[in-house]
Protein backbone atom coordinates (compact mmCIF):
# COMPACT_ATOMS: atom_id res chain seq x y z
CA UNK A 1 -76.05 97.36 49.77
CA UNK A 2 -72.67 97.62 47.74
CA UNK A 3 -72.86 99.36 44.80
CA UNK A 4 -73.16 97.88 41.27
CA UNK A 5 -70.58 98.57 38.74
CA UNK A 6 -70.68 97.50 35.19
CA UNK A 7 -68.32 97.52 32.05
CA UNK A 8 -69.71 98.79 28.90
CA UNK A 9 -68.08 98.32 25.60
CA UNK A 10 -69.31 101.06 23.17
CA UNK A 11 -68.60 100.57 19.17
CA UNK A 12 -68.09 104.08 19.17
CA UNK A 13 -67.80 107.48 21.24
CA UNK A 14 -71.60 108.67 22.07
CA UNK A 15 -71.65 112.29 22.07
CA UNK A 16 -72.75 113.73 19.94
CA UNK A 17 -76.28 111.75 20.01
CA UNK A 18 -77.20 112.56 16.36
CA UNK A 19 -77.86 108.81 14.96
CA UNK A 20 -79.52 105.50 16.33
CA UNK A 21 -76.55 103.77 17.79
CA UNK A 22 -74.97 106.56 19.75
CA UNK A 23 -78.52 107.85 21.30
CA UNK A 24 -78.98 104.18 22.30
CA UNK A 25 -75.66 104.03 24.10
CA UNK A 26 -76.00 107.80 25.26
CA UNK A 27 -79.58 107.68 27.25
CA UNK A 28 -78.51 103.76 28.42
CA UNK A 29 -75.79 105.69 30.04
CA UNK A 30 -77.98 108.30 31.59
CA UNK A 31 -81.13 105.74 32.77
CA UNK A 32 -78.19 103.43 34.10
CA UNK A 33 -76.83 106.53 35.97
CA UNK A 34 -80.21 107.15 37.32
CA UNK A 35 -80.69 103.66 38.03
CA UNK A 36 -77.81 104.01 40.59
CA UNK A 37 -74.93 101.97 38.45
CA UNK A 38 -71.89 102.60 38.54
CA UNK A 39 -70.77 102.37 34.88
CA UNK A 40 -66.79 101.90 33.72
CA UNK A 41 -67.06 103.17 30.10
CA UNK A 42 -64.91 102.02 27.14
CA UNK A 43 -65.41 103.37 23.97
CA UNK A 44 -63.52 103.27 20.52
CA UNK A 45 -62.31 106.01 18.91
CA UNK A 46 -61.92 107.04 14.78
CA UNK A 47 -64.39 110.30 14.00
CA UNK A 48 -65.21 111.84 17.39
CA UNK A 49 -63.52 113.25 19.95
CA UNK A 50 -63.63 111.97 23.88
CA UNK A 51 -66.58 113.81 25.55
CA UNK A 52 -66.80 115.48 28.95
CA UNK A 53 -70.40 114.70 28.92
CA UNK A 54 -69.48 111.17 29.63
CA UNK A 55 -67.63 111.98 32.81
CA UNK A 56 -70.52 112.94 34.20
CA UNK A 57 -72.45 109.71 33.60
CA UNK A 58 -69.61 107.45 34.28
CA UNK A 59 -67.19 107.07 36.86
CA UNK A 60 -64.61 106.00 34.42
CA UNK A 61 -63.90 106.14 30.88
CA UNK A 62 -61.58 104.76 28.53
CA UNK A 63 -60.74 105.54 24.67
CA UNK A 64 -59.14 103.17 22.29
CA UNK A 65 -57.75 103.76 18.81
CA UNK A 66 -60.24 102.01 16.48
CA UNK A 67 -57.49 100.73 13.50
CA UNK A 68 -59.62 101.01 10.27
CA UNK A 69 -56.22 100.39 8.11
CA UNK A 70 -57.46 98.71 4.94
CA UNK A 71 -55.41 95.28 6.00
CA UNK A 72 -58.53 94.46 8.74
CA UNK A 73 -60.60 94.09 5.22
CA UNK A 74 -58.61 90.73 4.85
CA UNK A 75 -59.16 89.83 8.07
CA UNK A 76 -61.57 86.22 8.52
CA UNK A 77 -62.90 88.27 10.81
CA UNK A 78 -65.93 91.21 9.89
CA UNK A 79 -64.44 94.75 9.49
CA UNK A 80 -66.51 96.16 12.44
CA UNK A 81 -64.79 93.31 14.88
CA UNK A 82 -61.55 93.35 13.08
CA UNK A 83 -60.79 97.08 13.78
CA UNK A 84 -61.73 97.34 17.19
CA UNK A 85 -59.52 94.84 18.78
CA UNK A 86 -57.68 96.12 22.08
CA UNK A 87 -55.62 95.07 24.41
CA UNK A 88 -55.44 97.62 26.65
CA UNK A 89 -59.31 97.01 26.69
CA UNK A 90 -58.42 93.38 27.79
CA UNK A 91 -56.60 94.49 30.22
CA UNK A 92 -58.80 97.68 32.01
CA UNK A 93 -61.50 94.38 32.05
CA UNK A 94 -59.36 92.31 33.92
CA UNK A 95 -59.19 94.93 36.87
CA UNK A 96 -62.10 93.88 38.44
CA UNK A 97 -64.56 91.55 38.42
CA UNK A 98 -67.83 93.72 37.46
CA UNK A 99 -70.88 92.25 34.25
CA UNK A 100 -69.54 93.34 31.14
CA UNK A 101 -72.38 94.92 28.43
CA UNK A 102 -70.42 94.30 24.59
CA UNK A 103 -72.61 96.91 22.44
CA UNK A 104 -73.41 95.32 19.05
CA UNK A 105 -71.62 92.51 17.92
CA UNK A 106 -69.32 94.74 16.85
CA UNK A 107 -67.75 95.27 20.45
CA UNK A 108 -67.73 91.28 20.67
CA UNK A 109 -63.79 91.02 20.01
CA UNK A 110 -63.42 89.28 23.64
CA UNK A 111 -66.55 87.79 24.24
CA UNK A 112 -64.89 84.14 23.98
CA UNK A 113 -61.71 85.20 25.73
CA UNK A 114 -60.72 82.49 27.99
CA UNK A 115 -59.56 85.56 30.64
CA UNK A 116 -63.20 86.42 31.06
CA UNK A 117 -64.63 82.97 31.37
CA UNK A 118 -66.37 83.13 34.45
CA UNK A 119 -67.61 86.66 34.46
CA UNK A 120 -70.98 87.58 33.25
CA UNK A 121 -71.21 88.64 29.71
CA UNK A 122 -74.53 90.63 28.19
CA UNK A 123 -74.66 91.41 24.35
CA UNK A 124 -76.77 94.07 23.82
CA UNK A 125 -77.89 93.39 19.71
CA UNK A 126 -78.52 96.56 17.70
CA UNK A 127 -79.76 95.20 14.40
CA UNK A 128 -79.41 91.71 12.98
CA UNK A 129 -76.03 92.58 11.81
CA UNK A 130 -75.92 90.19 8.70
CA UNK A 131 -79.01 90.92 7.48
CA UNK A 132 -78.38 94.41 7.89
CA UNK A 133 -75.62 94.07 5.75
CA UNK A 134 -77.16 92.25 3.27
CA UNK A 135 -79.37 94.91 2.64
CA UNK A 136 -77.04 97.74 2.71
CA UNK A 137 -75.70 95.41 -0.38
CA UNK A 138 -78.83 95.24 -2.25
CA UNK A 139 -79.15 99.29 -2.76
CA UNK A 140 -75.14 99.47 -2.52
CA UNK A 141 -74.64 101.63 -6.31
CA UNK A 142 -71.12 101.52 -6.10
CA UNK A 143 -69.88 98.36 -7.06
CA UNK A 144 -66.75 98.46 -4.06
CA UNK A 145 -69.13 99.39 -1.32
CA UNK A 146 -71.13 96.49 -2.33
CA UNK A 147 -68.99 93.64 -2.60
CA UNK A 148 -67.90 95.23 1.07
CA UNK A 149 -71.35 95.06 2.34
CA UNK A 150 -71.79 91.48 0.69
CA UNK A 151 -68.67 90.27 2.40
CA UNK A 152 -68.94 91.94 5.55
CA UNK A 153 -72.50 89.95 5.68
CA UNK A 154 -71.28 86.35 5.05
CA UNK A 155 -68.16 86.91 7.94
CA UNK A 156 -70.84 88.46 9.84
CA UNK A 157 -73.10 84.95 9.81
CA UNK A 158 -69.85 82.96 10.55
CA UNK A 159 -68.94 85.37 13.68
CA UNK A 160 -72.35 85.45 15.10
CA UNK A 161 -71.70 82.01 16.88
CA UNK A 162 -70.02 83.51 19.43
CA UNK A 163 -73.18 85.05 21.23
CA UNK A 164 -73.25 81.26 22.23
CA UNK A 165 -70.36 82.57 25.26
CA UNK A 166 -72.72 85.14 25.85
CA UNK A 167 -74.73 84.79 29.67
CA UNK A 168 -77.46 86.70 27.81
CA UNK A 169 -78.70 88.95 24.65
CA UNK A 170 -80.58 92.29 25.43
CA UNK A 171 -82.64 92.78 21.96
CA UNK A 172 -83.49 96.07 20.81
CA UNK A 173 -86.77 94.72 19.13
CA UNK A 174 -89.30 91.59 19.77
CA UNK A 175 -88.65 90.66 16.50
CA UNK A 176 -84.70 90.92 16.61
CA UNK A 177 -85.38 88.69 19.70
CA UNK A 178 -87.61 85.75 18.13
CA UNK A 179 -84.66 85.27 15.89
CA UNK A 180 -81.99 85.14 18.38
CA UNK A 181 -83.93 83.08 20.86
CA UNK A 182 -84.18 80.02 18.17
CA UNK A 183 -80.11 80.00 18.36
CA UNK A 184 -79.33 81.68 21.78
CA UNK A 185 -80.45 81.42 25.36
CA UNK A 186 -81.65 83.91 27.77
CA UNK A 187 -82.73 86.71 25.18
CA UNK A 188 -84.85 89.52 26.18
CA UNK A 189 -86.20 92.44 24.59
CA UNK A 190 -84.93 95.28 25.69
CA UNK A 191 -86.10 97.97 23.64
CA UNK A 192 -83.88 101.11 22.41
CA UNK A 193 -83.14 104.05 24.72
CA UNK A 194 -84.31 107.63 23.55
CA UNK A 195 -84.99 111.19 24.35
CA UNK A 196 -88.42 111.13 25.59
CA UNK A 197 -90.04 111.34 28.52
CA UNK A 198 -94.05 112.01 27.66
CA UNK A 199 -95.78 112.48 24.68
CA UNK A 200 -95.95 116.00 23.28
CA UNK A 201 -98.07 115.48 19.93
CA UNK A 202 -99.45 118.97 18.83
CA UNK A 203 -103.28 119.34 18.49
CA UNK A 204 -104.06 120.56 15.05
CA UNK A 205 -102.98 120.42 11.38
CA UNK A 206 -99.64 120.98 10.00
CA UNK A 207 -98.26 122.38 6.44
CA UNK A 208 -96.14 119.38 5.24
CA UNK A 209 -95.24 115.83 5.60
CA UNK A 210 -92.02 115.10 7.14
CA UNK A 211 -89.50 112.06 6.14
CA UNK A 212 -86.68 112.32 8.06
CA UNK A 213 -82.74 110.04 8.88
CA UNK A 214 -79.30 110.02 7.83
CA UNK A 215 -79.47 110.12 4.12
CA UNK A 216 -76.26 108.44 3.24
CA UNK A 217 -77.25 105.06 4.89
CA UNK A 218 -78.67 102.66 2.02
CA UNK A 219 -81.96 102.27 3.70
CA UNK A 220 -83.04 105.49 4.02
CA UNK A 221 -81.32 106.89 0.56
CA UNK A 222 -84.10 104.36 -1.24
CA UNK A 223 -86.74 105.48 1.22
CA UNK A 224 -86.24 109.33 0.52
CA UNK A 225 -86.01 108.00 -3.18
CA UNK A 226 -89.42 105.73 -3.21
CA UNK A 227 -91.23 108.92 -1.58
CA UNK A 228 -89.97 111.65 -4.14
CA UNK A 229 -90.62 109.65 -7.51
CA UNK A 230 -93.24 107.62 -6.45
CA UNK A 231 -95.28 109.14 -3.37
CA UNK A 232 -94.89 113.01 -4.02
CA UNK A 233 -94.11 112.96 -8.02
CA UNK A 234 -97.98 114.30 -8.48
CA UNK A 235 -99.01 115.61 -4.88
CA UNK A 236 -99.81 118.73 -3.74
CA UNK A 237 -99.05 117.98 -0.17
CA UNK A 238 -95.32 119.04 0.28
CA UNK A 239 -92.88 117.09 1.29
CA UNK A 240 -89.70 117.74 3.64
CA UNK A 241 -86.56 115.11 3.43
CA UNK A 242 -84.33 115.98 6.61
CA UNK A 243 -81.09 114.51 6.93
CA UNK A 244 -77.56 114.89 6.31
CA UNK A 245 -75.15 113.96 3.42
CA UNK A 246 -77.72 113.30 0.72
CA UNK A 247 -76.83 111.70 -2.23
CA UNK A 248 -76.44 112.87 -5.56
CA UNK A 249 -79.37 110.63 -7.26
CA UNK A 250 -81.67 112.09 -4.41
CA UNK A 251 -80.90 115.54 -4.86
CA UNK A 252 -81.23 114.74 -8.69
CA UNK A 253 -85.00 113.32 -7.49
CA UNK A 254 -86.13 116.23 -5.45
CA UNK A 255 -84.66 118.87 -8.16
CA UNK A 256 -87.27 121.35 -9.93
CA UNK A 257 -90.20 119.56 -7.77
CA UNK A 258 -91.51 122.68 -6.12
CA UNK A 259 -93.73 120.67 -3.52
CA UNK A 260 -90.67 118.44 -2.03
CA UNK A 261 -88.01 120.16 0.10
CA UNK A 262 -84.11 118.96 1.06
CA UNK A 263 -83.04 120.01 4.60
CA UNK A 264 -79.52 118.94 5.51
CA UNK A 265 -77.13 120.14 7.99
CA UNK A 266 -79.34 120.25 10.60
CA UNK A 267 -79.15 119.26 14.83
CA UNK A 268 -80.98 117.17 16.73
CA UNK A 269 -83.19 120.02 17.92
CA UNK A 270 -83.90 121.15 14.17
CA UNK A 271 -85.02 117.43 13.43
CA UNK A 272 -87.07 117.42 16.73
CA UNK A 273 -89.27 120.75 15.56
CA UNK A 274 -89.74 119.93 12.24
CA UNK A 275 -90.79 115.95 13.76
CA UNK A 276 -93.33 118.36 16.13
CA UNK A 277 -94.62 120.47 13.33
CA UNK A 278 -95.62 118.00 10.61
CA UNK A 279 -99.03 116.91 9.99
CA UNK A 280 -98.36 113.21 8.97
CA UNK A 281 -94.43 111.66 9.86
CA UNK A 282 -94.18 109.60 6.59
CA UNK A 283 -91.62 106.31 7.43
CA UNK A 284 -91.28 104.01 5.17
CA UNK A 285 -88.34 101.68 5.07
CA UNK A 286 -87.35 98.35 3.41
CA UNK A 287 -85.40 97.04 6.01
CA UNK A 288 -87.16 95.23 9.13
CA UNK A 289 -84.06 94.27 11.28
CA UNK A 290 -83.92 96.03 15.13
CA UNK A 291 -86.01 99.00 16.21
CA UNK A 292 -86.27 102.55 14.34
CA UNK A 293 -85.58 105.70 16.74
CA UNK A 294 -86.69 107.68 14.28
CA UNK A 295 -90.59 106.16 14.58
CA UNK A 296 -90.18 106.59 18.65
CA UNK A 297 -89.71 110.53 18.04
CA UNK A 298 -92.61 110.38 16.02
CA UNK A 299 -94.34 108.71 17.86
CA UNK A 300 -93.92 110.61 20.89
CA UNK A 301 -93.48 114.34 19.54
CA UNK A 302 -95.38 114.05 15.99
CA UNK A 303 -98.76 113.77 14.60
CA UNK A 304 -100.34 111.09 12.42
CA UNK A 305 -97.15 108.34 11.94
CA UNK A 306 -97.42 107.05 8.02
CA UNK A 307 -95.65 103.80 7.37
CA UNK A 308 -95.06 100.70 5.69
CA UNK A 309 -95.00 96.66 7.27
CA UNK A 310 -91.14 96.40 7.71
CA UNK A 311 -90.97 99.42 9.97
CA UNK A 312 -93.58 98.14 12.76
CA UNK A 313 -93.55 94.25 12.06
CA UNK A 314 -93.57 92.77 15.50
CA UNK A 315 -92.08 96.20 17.60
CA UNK A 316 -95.35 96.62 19.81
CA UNK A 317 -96.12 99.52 18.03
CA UNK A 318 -98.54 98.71 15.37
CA UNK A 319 -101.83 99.75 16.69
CA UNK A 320 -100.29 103.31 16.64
CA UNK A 321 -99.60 103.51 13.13
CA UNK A 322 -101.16 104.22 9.58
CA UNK A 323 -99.73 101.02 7.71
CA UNK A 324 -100.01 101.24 4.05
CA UNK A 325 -98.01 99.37 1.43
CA UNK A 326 -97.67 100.63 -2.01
CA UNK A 327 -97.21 103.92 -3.67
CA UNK A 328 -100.57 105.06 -4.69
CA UNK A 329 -101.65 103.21 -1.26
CA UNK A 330 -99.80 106.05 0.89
CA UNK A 331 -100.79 108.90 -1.70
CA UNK A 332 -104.52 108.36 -1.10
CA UNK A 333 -103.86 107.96 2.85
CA UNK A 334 -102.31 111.31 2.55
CA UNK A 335 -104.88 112.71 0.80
CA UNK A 336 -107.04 111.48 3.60
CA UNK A 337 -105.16 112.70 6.55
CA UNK A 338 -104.43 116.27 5.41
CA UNK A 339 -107.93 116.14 5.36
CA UNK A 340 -108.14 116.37 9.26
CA UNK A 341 -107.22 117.52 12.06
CA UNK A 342 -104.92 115.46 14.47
CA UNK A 343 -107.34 114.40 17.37
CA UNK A 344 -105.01 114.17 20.63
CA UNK A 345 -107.13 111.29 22.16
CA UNK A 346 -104.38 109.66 20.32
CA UNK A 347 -101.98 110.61 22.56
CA UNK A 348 -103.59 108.49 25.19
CA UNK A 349 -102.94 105.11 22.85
CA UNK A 350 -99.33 106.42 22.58
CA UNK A 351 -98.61 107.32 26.51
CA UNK A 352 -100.33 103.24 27.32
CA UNK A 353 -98.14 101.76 24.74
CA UNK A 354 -95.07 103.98 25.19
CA UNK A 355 -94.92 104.72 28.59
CA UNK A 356 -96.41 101.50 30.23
CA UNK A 357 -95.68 98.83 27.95
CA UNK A 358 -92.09 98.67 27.09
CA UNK A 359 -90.83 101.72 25.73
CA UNK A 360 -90.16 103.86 28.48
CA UNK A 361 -86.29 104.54 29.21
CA UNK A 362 -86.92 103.35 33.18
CA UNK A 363 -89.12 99.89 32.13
CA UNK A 364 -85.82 98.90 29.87
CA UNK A 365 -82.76 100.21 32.63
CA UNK A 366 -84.51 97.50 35.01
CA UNK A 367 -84.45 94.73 32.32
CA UNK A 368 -81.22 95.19 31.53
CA UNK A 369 -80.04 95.73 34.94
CA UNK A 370 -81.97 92.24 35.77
CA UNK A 371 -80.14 90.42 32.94
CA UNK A 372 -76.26 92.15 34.10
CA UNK A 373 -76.78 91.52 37.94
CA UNK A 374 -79.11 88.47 38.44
């Protein structure tokens, strides 16, 4: 059999894998590898720098200057397509005749290019992108970033028509997908590529609860924020908030509260142990739009997984959850857990759901290889 070769547009450069996008990309890339493809990398350039790691998984790769120069802002285009227009990219895609994956709409610059016409085109959708947006707006505190965020979201509706030149969408969540398939055809779920391999939940009881992301995204900022002043204001259970580049109103919130603890400036590995050791992963969020990596660590390396409606509605992964809604609603389920021990005939649940239902690196390579090569 020849062997299968596929282009993959990446928003940005992979490596290192220390947020959602890039540890999608980065594992797709390795389970691809695995898989036997033969992957022709391009990725855009602005705050890393090119990776050797990725000449191992790819038998070519390609960097392009990302131009974030303040004109792309007037753009009718969105800022995320705007900037990352190339076309030397045009060009190293017109060497061959290989499936072309765009990650994110974001990568989607060419998608309607009448050059690449008849070859076959996947978009692999990280979020919702508009809605996304949208909600970045609605916690935005700075008045700039949110008139960005607001714009950025209306160009963002207007430029998701072109998924319609698209031969197929690989979702990262079933409910990302029930909204695309109303507009698009041929959408699958394909869900988000991780770390894990089996499920390592710890027997036991742990000291603390553990809320954990990048704390300068919107989302998580106001989830940190809900759990300091409204969850943990009166607890005894402490409470650790891991993540990098925390703002000023959350350090503000945690300040003088002896039971809730900031960790920043920490690796993927420090995120990983303290994910192992806590007795309840607390994950709120109030933003439903693609698939959370952080509840897939805790799912498969944690204990007892705490959360709220918007960050399991219609993933496949409710039945493994705690889902409670409102402040005093998660204090008293606290209360309740630290009260036991974490019973690993839970792990079971996790490594049938996980595993052998849709969540497992190997089950989602084959779907998307199905949707790039059939």
């Amino acid at each position: 059999m020849p062997d299968k070769h596929v282009h993959i547009i990446a928003f940005d450069i992979p490596v290192p894998v220390n947020y959602g996008g890039a540890i999608d990309i980065f594992y797709k890339l390795k389970s691809l590898k695995k898989a036997g493809i033969k992957i022709h990398l391009h990725c855009f350039e602005y705050d890393r720098k090119p990776s050797p790691l990725l000449d191992e998984l790819c038998v070519e790769v390609y960097y392009y200057k990302r131009d974030n120069s303040k004109t792309k802002l007037f753009s009718r285009l969105p800022f995320i397509v705007a900037t990352r227009y190339s076309e030397e990219l045009l060009k190293n895609l017109l060497h061959d005749n290989y499936p072309i994956l765009f990650e994110g709409l974001h990568s989607c610059y060419f998608l309607n290019n009448k050059k690449l016409k008849n070859r076959k085109k996947i978009v692999r959708t990280h979020n919702i992108e508009h809605v996304y947006y949208e909600n970045l707006a609605r916690v935005e505190k700075s008045m700039f970033k949110r008139y960005y965020y607001q714009n950025e979201a209306s160009k963002l509706t207007r430029f998701e028509k072109i998924l319609e030149h698209a031969d197929g969408l690989a979702a990262i969540s079933m409910n990302d997908a029930h909204y695309f398939s109303k507009k698009f055809k041929n959408v699958k779920t394909v869900s988000a590529f991780h770390p894990n391999e089996s499920i390592t939940s710890k027997t036991g009881k742990g000291a603390y609860a553990l809320y954990h992301g990048s704390l300068e995204v919107g989302e998580n900022n106001e989830a940190a924020l809900f759990l300091a002043k409204e969850v943990f204001n009166d607890l005894k259970i402490k409470l650790i908030i891991a993540g990098n580049k925390p703002t000023r109103e959350l350090k503000t919130a945690v300040a003088g509260k002896k039971n809730i603890v900031l960790k920043t400036g920490l690796d993927s590995e420090d995120i990983y142990k303290l994910i192992s050791d806590a007795h309840v992963n607390i994950l709120p969020t109030f933003q439903s739009t693609g698939i959370k990596l952080k509840l897939l660590a805790a799912l498969f390396r944690g204990r007892y997984c705490l959360v709220n409606t918007p960050m399991i509605e219609k993933t496949g992964l409710e039945s493994l959850c705690i889902c409670r809604e409102t402040a005093s609603e998660f204090k008293s389920e606290l209360k309740n857990l630290f009260a036991k021990d974490y019973d690993l005939s839970e792990n079971a649940r996790r490594e049938e759901i996980l595993l052998h239902n849709g969540f497992s690196n190997d089950h989602n390579a084959e779907a998307l290889i199905h949707l790039l090569f059939h």
